[in-house]
N, C-alpha and C. Protein backbone atom coordinates (compact mmCIF):
# COMPACT_ATOMS: atom_id res chain seq x y z
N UNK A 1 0.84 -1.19 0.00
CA UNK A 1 0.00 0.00 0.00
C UNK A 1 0.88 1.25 0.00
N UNK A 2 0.66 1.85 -0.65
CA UNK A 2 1.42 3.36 -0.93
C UNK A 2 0.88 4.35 0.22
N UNK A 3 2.02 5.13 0.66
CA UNK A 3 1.70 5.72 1.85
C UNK A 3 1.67 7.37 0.95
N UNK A 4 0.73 7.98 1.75
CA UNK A 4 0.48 9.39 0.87
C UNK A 4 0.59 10.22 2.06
N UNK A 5 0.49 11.53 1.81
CA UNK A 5 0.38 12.34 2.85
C UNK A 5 -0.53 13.63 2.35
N UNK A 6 -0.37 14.83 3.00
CA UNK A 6 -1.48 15.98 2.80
C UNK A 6 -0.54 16.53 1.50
N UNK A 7 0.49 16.44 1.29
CA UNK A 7 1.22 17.37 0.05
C UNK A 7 0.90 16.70 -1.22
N UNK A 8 1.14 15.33 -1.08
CA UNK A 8 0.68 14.15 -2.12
C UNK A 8 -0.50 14.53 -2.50
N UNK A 9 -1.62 14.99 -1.99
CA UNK A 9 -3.10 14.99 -1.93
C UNK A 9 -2.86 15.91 -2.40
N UNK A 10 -2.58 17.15 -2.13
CA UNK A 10 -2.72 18.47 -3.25
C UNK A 10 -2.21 18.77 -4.80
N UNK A 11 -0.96 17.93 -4.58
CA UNK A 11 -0.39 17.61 -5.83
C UNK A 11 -1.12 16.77 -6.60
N UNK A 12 -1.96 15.80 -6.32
CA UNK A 12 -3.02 15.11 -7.34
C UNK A 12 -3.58 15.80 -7.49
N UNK A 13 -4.64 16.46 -6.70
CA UNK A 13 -5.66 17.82 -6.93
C UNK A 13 -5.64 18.75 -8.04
N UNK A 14 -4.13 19.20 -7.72
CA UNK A 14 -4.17 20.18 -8.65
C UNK A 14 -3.78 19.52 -10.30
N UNK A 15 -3.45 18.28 -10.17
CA UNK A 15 -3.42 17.44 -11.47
C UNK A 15 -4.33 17.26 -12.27
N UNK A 16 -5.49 16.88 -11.26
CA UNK A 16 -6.81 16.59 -11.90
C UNK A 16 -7.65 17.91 -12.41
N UNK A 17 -7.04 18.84 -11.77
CA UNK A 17 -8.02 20.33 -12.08
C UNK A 17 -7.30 20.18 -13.91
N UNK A 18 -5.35 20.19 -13.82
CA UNK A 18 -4.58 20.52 -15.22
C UNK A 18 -3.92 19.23 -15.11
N UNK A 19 -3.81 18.40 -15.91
CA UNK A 19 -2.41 17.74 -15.86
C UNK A 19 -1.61 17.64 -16.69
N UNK A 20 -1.61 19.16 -17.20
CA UNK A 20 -0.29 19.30 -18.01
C UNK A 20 0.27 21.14 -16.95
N UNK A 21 -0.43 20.87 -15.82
CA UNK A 21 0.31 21.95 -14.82
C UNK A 21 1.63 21.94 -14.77
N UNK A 22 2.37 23.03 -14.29
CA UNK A 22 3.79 22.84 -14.42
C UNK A 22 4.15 22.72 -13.20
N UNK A 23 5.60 22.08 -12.50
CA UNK A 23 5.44 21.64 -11.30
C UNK A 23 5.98 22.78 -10.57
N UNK A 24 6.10 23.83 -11.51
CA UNK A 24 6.61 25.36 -10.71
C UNK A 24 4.95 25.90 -10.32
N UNK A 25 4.20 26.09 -11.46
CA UNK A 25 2.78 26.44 -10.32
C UNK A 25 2.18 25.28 -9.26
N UNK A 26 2.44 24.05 -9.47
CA UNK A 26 2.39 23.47 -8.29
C UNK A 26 2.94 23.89 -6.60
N UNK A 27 4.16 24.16 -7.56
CA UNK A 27 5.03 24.48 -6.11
C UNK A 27 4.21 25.71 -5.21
N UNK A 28 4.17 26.33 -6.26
CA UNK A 28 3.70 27.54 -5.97
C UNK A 28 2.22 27.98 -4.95
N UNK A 29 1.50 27.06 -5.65
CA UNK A 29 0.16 26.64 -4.93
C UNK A 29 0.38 25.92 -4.01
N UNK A 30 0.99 25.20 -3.31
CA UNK A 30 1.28 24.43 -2.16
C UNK A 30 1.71 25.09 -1.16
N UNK A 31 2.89 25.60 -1.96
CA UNK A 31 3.57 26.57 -0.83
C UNK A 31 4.73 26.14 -0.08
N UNK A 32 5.55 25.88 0.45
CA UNK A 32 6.88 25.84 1.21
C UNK A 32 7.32 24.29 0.68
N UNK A 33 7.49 24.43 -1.06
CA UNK A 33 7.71 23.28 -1.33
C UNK A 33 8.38 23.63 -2.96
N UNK A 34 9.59 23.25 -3.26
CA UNK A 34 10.24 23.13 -4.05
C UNK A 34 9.32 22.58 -5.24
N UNK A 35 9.83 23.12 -6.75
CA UNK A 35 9.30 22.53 -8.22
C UNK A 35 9.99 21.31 -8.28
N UNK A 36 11.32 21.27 -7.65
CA UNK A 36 12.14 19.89 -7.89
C UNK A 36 11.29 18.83 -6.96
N UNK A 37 10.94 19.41 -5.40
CA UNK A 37 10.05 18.08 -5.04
C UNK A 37 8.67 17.63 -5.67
N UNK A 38 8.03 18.82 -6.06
CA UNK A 38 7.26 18.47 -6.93
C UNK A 38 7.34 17.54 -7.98
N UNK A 39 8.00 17.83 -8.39
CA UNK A 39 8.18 17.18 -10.10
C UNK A 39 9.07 15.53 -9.40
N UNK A 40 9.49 15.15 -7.96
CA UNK A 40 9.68 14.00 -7.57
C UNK A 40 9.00 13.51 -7.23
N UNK A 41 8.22 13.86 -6.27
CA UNK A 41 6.88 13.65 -5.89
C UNK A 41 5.88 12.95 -6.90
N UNK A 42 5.77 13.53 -8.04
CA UNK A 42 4.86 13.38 -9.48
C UNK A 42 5.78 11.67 -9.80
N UNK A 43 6.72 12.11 -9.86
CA UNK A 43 7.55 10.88 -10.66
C UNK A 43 7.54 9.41 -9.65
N UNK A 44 7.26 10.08 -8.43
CA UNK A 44 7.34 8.44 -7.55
C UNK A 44 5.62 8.00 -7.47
N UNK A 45 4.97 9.09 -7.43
CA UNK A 45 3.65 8.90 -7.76
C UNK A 45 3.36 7.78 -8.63
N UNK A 46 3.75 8.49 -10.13
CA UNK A 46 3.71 7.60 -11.47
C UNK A 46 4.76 6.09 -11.38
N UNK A 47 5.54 6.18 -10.63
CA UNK A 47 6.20 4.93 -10.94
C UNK A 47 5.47 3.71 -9.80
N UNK A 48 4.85 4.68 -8.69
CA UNK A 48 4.01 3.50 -7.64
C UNK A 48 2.65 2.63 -8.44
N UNK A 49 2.20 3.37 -9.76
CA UNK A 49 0.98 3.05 -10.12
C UNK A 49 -0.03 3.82 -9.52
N UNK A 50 0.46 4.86 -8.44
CA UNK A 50 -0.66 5.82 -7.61
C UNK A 50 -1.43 6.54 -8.82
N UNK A 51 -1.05 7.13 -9.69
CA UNK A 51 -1.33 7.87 -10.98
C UNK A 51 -1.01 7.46 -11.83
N UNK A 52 -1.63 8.30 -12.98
CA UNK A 52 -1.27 8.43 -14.21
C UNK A 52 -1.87 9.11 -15.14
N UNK A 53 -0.60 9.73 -15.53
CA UNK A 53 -1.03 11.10 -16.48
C UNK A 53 -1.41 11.29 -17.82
N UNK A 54 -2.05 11.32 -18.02
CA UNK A 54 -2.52 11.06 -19.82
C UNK A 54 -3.87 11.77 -20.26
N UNK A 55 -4.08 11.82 -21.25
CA UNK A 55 -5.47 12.42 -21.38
C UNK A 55 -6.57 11.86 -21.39
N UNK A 56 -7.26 12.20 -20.98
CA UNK A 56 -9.04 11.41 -21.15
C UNK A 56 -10.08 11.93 -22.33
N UNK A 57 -10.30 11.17 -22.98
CA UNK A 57 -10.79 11.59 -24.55
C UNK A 57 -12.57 11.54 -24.26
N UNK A 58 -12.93 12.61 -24.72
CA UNK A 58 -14.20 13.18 -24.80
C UNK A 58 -14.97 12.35 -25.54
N UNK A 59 -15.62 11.41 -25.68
CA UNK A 59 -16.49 10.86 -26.34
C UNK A 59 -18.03 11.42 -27.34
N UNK A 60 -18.17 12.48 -26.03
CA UNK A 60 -19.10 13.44 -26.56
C UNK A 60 -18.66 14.32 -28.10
N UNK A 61 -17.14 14.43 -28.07
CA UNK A 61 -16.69 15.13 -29.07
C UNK A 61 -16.47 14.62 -30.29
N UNK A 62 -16.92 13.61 -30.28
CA UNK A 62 -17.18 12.76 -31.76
C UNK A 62 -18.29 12.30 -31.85
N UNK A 63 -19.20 13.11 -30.98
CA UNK A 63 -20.78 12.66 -31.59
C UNK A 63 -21.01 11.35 -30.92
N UNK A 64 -20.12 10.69 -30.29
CA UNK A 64 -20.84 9.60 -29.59
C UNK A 64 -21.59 10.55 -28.08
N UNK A 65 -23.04 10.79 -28.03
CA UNK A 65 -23.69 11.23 -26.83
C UNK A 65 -24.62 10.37 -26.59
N UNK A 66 -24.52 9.00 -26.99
CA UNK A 66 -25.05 8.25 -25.93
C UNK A 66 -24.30 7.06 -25.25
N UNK A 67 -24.84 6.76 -24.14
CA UNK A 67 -23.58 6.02 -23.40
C UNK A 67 -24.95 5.07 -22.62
N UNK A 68 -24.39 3.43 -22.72
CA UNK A 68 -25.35 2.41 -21.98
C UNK A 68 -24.26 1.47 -21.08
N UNK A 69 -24.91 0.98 -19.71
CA UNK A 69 -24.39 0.33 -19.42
C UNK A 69 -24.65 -1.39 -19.68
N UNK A 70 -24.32 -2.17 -20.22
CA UNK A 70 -24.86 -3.32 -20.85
C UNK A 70 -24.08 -4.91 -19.14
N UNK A 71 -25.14 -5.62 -19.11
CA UNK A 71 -24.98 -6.48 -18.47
C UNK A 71 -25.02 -7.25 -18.63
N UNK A 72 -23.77 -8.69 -18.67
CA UNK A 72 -23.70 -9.27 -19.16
C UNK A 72 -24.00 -10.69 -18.33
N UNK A 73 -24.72 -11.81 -18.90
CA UNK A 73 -24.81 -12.94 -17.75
C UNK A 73 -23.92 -14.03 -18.83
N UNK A 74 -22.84 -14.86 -18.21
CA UNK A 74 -21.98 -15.76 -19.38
C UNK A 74 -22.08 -16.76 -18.52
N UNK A 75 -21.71 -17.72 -19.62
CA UNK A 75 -21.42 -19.56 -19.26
C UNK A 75 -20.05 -18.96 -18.45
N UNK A 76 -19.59 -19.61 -16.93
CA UNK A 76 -18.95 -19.59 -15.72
C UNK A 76 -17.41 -19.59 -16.57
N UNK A 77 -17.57 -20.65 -17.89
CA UNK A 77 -16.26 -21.06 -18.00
C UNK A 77 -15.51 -20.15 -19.24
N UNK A 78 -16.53 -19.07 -19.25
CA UNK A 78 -16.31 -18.02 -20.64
C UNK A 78 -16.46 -16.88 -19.94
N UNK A 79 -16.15 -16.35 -18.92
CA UNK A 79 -16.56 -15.20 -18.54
C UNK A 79 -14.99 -13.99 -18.53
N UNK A 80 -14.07 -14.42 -18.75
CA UNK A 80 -12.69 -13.43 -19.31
C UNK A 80 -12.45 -13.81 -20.11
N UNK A 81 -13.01 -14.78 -21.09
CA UNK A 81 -12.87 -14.80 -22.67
C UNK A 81 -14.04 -13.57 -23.58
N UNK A 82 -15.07 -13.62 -23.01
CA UNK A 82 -16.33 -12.52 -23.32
C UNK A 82 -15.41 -11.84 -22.54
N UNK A 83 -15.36 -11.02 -21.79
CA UNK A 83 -14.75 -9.59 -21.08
C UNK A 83 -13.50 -9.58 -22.04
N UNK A 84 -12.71 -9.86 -22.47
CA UNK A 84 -11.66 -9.66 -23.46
C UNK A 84 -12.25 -9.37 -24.65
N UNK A 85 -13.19 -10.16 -25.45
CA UNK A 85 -13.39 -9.78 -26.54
C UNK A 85 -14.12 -8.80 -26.66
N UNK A 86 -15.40 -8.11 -25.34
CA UNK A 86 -15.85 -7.17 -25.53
C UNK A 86 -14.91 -6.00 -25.46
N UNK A 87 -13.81 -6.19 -24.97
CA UNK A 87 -13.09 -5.17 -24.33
C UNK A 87 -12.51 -4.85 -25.86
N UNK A 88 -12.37 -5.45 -27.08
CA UNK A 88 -11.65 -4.93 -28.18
C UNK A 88 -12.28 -3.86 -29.19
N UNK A 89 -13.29 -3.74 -28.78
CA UNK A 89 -14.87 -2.98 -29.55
C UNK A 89 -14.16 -1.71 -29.28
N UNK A 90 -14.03 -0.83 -30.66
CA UNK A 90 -13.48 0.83 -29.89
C UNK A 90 -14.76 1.51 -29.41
N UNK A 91 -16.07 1.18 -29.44
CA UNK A 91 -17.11 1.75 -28.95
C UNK A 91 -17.21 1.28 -27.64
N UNK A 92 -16.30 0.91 -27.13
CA UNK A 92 -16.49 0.02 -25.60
C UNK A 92 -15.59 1.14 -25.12
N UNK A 93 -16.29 1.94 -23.71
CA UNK A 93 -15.36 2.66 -23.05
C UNK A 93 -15.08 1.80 -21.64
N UNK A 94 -15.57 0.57 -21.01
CA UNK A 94 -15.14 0.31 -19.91
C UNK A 94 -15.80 -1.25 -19.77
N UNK A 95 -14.45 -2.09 -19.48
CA UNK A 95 -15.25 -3.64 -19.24
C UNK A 95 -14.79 -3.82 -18.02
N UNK A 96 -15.62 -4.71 -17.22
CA UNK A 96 -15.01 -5.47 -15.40
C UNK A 96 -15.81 -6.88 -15.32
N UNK A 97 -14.83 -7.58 -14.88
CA UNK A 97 -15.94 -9.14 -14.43
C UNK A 97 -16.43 -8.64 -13.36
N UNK A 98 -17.67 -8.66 -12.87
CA UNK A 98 -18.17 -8.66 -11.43
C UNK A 98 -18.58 -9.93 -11.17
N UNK A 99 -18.93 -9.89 -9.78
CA UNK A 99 -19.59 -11.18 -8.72
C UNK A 99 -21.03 -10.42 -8.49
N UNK A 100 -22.00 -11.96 -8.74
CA UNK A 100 -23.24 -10.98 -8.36
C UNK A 100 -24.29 -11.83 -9.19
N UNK A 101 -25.10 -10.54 -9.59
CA UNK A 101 -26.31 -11.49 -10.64
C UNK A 101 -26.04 -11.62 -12.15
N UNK A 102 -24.73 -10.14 -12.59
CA UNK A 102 -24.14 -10.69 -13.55
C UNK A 102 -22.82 -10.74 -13.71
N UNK A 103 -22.16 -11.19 -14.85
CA UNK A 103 -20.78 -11.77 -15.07
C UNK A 103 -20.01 -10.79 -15.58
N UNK A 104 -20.34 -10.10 -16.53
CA UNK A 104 -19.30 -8.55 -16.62
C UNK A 104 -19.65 -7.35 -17.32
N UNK A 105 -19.33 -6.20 -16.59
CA UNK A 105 -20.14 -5.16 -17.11
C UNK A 105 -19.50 -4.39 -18.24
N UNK A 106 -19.87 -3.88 -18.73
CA UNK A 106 -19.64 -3.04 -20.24
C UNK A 106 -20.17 -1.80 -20.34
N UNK A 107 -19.58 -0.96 -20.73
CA UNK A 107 -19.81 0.57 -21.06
C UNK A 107 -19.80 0.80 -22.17
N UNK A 108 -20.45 1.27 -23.32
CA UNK A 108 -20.87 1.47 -25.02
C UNK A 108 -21.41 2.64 -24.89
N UNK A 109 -20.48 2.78 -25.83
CA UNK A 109 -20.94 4.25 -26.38
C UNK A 109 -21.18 4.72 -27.77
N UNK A 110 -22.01 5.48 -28.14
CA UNK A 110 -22.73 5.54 -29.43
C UNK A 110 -23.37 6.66 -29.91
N UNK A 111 -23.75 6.81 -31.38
CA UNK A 111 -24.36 7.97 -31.76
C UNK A 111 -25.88 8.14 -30.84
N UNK A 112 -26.37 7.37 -30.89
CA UNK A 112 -27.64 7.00 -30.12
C UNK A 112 -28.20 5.89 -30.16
N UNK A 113 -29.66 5.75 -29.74
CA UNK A 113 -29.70 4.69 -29.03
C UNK A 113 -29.76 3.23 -29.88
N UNK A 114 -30.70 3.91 -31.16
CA UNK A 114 -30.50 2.63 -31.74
C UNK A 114 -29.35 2.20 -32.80
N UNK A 115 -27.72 3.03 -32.34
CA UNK A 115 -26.77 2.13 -33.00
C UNK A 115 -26.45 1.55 -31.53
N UNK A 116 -26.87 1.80 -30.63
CA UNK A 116 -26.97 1.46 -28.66
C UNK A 116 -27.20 -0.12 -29.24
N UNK A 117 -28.54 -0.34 -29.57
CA UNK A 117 -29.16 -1.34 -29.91
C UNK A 117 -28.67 -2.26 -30.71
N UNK A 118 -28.53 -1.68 -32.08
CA UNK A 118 -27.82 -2.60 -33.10
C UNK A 118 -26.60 -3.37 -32.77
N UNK A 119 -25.68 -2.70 -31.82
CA UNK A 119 -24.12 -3.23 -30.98
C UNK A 119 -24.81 -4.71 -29.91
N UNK A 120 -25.51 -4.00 -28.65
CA UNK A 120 -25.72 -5.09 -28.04
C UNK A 120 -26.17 -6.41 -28.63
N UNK A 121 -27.15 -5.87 -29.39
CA UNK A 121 -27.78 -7.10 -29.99
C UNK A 121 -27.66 -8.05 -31.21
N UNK A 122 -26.41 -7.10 -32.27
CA UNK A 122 -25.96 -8.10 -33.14
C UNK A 122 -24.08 -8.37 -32.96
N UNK A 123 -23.93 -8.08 -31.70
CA UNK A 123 -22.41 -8.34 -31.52
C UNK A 123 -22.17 -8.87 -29.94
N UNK A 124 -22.60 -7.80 -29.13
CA UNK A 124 -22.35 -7.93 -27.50
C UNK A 124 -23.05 -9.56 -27.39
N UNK A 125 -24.16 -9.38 -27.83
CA UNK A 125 -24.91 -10.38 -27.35
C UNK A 125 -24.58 -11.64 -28.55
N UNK A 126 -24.14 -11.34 -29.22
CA UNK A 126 -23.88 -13.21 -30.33
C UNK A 126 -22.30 -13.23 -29.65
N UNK A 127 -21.35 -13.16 -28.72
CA UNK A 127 -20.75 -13.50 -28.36
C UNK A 127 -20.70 -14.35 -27.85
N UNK A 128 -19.54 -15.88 -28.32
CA UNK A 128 -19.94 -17.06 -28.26
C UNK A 128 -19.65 -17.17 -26.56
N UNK A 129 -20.71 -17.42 -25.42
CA UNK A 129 -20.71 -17.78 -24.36
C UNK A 129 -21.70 -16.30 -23.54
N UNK A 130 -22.11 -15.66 -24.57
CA UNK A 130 -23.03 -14.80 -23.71
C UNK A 130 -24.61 -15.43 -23.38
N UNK A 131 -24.85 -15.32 -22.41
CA UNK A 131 -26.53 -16.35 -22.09
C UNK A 131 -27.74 -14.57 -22.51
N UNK A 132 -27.18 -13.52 -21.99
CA UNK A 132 -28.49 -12.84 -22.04
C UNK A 132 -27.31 -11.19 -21.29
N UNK A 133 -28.06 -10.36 -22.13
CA UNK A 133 -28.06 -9.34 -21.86
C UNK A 133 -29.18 -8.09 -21.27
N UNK A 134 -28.54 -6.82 -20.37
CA UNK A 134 -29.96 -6.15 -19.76
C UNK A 134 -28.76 -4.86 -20.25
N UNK A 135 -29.27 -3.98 -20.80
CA UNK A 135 -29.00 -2.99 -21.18
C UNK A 135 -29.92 -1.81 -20.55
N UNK A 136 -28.89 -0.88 -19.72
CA UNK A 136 -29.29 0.46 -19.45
C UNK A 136 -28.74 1.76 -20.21
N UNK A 137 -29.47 2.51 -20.74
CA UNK A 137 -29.29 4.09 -21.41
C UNK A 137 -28.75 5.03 -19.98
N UNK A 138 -28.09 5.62 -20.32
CA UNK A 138 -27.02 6.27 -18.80
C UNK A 138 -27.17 8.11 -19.58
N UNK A 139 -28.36 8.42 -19.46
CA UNK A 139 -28.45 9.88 -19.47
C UNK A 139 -27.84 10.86 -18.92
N UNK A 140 -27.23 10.58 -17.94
CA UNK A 140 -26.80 11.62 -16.92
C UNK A 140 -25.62 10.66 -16.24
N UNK A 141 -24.22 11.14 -16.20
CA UNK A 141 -23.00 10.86 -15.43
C UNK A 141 -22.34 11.74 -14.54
N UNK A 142 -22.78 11.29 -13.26
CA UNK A 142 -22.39 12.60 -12.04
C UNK A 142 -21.69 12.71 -11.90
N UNK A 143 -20.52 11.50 -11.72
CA UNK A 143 -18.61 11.59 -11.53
C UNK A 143 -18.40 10.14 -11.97
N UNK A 144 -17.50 10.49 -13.08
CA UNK A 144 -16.82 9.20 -13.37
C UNK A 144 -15.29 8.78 -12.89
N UNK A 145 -14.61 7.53 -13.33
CA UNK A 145 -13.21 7.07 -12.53
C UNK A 145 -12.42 8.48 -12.59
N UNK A 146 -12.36 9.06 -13.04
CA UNK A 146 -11.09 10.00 -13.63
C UNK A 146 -11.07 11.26 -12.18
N UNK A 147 -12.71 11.19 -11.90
CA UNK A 147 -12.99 12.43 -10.83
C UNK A 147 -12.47 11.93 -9.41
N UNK A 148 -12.72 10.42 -9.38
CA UNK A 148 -12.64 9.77 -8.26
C UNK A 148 -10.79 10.56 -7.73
N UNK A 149 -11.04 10.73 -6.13
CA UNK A 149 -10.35 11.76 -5.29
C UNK A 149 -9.49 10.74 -4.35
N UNK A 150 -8.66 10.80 -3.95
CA UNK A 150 -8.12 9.85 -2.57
C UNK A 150 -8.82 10.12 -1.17
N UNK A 151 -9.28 9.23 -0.71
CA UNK A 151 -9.80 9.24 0.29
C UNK A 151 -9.16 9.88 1.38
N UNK A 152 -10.17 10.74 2.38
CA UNK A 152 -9.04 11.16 3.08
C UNK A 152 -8.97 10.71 4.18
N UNK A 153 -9.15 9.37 5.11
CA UNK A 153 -8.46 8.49 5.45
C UNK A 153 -7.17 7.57 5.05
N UNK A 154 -6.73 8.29 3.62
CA UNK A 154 -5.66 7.50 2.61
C UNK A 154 -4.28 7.89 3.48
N UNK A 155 -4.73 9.19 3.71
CA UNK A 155 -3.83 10.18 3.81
C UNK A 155 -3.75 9.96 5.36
N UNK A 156 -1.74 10.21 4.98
CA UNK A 156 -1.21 10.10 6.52
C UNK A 156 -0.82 10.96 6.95
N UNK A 157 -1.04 11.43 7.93
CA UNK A 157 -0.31 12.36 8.67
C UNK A 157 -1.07 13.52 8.40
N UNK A 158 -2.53 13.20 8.79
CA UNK A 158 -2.96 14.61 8.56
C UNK A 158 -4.95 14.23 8.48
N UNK A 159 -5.64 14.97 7.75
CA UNK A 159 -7.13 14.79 7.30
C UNK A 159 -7.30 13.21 7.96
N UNK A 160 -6.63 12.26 7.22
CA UNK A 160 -7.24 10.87 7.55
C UNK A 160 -6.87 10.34 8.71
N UNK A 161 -6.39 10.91 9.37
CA UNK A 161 -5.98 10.20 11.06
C UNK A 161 -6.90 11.03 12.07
C-alpha cells in the first residue's frame, strides 16, 4: 500500500483540475515546497501506479452522446474470454468481471440509441458464451473514474488520522 500524505493529496488535486500543470505552479500553490520536489513527488507517484497522467478523450466530441451500461450474464467457463473480446470494440469505453447477478459489465458508447441497440444485440450479445443481456441508457453521469479523489483516510499524517 502506498503511503500518501497531505502534500501528495494536493499535488493530485491540482493534477486533476490541469495535468499538463507545471510543477513550478504546483510548487507555488502548495507553498513551502520546491518545483524539484514536486516534479519527484509526481515521478514516484507515477512509478508506484498511484497515478497516471494522460489524457481522457471526450467521447461526446465525436458525436458519440449516448452512453449504456450493458450487463452481461456468461457460461462460468467463458466469462474473461467474453470480457476480453468485448473489451476490443473501440465503442467500448469500460469492461469489469463482477460477482453478483451478472458476469461482466460493459460501457458502449454511441451515436444514439438505436446504434446502442444494433451493438448489443448483433455483436455484445452473439458472443460465443453470452446467455443474455440487460441494457441500461445512462443519461446523466455525475462523476466518473477519472474524478474519483483519494480518500481522506488514505492520507497520513494529517485529514485521515
Amino acid at each position: 500500500m502506498y503511503e500518501t500524505d497531505k502534500i501528495d493529496a494536493e499535488i493530485v488535486e491540482m493534477l486533476m483540475e490541469d495535468g499538463r500543470m507545471a510543477a513550478a505552479e504546483i510548487a507555488r500553490r502548495v507553498g513551502n515546497i520546491t518545483e524539484r520536489v514536486v516534479r519527484y513527488r509526481i515521478d514516484r507517484m507515477v512509478a508506484a501506479g498511484v497515478i497516471q497522467i494522460r489524457p481522457v478523450v471526450n467521447p461526446q466530441a465525436f458525436g458519440l452522446n449516448t452512453v449504456a451500461d450493458v450487463l452481461l450474464e456468461v457460461e462460468s467457463d467463458r466469462i474473461q474470454e467474453v470480457a476480453r473480446k468485448a473489451s476490443a470494440y473501440e465503442n467500448v469505453s469500460y469492461v469489469a468481471c463482477s460477482i453478483g447477478e451478472t458476469d461482466v459489465s460493459v460501457q458502449v458508447v454511441g451515436k444514439d440509441t438505436s446504434e446502442i441497440y444494433r451493438f448489443v444485440t448483433e455483436v455484445i450479445g452473439k458472443i460465443a458464451g453470452v446467455r443474455k443481456t440487460t441494457t441500461s441508457i445512462v443519461p446523466v453521469i455525475i462523476k466518473d473514474v477519472y474524478q474519483w479523489r483519494i480518500p481522506r483516510a488514505a492520507i497520513s499524517g494529517g485529514e485521515g488520522e
